[in-house]
C-alpha atoms as a PDB file:
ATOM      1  CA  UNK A   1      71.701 113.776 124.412  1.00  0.00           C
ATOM      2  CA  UNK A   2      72.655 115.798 121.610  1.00  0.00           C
ATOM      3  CA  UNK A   3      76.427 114.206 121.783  1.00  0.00           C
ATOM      4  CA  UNK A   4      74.789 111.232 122.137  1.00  0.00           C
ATOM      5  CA  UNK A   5      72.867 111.352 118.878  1.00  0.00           C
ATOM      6  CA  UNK A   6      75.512 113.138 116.670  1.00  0.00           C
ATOM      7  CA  UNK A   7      77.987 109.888 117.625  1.00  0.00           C
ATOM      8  CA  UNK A   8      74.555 107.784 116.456  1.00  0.00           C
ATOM      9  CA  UNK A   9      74.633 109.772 112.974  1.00  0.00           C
ATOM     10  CA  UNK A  10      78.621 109.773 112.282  1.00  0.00           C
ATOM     11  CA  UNK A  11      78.159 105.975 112.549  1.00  0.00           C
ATOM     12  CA  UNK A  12      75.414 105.377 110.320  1.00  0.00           C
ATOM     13  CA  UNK A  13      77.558 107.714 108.037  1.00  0.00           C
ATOM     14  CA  UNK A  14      80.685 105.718 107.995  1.00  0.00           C
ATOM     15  CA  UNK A  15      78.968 102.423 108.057  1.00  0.00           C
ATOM     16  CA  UNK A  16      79.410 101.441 104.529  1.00  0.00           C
ATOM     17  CA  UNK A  17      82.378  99.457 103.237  1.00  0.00           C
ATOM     18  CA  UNK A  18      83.706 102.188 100.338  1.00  0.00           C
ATOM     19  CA  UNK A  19      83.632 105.082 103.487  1.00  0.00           C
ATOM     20  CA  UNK A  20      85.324 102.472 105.808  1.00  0.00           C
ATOM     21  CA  UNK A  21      87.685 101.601 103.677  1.00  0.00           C
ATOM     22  CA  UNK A  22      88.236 105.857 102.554  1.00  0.00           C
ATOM     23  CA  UNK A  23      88.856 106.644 106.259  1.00  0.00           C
ATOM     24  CA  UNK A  24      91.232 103.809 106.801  1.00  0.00           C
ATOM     25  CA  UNK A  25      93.272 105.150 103.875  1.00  0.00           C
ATOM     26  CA  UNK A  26      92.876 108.649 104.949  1.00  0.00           C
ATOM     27  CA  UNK A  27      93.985 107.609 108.698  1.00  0.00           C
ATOM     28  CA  UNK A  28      97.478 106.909 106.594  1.00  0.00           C
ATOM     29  CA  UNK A  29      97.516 110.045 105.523  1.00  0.00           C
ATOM     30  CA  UNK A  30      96.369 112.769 103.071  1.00  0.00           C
ATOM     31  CA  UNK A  31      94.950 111.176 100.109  1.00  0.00           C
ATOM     32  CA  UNK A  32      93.745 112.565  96.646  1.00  0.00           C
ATOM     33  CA  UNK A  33      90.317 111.439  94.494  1.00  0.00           C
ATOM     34  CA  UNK A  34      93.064 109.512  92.109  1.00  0.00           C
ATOM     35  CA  UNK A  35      94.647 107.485  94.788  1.00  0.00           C
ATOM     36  CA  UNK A  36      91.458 106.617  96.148  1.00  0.00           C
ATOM     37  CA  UNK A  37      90.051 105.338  92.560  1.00  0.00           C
ATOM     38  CA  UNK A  38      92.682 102.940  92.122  1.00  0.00           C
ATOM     39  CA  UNK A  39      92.300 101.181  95.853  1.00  0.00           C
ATOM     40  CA  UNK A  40      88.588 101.344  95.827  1.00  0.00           C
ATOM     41  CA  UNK A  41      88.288 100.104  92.207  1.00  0.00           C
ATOM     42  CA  UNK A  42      85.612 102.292  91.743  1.00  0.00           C
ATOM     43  CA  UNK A  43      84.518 105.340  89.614  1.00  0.00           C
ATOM     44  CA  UNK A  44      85.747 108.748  90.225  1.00  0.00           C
ATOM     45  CA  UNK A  45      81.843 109.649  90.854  1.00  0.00           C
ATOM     46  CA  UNK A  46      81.453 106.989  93.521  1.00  0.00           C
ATOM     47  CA  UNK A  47      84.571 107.739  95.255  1.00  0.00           C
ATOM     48  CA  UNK A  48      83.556 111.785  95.013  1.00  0.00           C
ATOM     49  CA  UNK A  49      79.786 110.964  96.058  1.00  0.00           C
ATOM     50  CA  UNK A  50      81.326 109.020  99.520  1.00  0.00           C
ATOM     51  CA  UNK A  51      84.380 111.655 100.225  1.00  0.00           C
ATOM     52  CA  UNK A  52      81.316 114.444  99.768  1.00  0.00           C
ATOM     53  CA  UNK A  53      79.164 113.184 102.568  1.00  0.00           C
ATOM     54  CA  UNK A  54      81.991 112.189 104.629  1.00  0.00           C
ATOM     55  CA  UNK A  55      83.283 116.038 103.851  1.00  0.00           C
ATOM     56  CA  UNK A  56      79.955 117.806 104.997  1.00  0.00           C
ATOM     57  CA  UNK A  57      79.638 115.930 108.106  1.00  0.00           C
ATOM     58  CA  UNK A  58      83.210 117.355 108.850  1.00  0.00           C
ATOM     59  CA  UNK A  59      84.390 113.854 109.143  1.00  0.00           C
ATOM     60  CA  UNK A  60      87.104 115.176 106.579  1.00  0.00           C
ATOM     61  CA  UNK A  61      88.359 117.847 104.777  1.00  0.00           C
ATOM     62  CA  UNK A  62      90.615 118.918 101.459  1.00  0.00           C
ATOM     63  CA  UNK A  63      92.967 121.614 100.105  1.00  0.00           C
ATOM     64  CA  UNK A  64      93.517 122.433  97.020  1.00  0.00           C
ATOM     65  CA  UNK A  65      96.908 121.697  95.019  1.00  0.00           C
ATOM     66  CA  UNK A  66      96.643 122.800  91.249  1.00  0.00           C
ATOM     67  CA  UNK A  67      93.781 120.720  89.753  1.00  0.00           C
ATOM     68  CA  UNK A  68      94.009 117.820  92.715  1.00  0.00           C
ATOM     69  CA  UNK A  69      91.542 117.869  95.764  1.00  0.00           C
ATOM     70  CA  UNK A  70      93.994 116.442  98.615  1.00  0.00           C
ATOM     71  CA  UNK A  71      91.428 114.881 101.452  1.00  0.00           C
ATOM     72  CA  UNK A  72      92.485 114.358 105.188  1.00  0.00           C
ATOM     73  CA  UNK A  73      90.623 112.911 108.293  1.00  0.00           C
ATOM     74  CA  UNK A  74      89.453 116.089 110.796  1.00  0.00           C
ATOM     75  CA  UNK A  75      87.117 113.747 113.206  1.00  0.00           C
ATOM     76  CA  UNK A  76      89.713 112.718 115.929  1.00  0.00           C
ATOM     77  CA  UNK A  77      87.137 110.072 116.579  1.00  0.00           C
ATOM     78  CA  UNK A  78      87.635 108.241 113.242  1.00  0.00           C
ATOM     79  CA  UNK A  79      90.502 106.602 113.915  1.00  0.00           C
ATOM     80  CA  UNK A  80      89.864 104.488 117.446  1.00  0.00           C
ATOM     81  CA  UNK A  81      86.510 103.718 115.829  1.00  0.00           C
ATOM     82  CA  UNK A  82      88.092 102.299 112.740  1.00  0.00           C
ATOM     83  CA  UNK A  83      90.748 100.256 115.312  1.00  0.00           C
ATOM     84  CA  UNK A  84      87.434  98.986 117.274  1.00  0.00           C
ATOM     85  CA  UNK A  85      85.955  97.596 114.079  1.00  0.00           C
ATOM     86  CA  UNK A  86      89.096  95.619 113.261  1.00  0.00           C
ATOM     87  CA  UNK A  87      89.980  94.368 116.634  1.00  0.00           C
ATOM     88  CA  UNK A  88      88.923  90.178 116.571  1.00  0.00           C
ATOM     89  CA  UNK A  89      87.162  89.478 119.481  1.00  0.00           C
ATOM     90  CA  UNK A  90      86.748  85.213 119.678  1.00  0.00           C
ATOM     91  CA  UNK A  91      84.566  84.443 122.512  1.00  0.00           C
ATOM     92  CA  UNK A  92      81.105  85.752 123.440  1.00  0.00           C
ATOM     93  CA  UNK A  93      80.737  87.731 127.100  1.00  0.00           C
ATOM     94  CA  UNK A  94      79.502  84.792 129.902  1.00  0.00           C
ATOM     95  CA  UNK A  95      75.679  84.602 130.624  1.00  0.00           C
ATOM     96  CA  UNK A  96      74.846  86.232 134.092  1.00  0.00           C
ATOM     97  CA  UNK A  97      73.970  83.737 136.973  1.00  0.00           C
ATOM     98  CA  UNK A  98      70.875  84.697 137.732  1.00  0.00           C
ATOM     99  CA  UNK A  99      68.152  87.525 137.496  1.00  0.00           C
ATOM    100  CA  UNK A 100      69.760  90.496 139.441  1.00  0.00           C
ATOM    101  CA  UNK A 101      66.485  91.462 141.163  1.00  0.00           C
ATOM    102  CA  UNK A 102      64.861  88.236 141.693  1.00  0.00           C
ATOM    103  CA  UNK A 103      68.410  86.880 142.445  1.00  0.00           C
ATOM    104  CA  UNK A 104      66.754  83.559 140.951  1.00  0.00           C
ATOM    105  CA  UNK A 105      66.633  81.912 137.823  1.00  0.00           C
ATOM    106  CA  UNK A 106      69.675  80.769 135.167  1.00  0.00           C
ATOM    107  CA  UNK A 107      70.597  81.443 132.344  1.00  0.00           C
ATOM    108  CA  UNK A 108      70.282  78.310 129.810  1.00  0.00           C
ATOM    109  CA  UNK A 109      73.255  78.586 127.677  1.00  0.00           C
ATOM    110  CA  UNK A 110      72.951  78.580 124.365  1.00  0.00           C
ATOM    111  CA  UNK A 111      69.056  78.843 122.760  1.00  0.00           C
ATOM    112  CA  UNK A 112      68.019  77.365 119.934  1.00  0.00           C
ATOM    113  CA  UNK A 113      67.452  80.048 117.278  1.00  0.00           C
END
């Protein structure tokens, strides 16, 4: 269970456009706060603020070079999650045929919502 609700918590983490959109970068590659300012198009804070909570999670991590913090993905998870979310999937699964334990009833299509 514990597995379970550590995948529930890195999702709620990562579920927010600016952290998508950080680990997609980062999936490209080792990425520093200035290179993620100009594609975000947001402020250094912001972009430090989403790259900290993604960084004690252990989503990612940096090194140091001179004055830049370089960031890189550790989560090997990250990645097939990120290809998930992007994947276009056009029709709905089918409606079963009837209850399985009853083995009667339909299901009506489409309901009015």
């Amino acid at each position: 269970m514990t597995n379970l609700l550590s995948r529930i918590e890195l999702i709620k983490l990562i579920a927010h456009p600016a952290r998508i959109s950080i680990l997609e970068e980062l999936t490209k590659g080792v990425k520093c706060v200035s290179d993620l300012e100009e594609f975000l198009d947001l402020s250094q804070s912001n972009v430090s603020q989403h790259l900290s909570a993604l960084r004690l999670t252990g989503i990612i991590d940096y090194f140091v070079d001179g004055r830049l913090r370089c960031y890189f993905l550790k989560n090997a998870m990250i990645p097939d999650l990120l290809e998930i979310l992007k994947k276009d999937y056009p029709e709905e699964l089918p409606g079963p045929e009837c209850c399985p334990t009853t083995k009667k009833g339909t299901y009506p299509g489409d309901r009015k919502k």
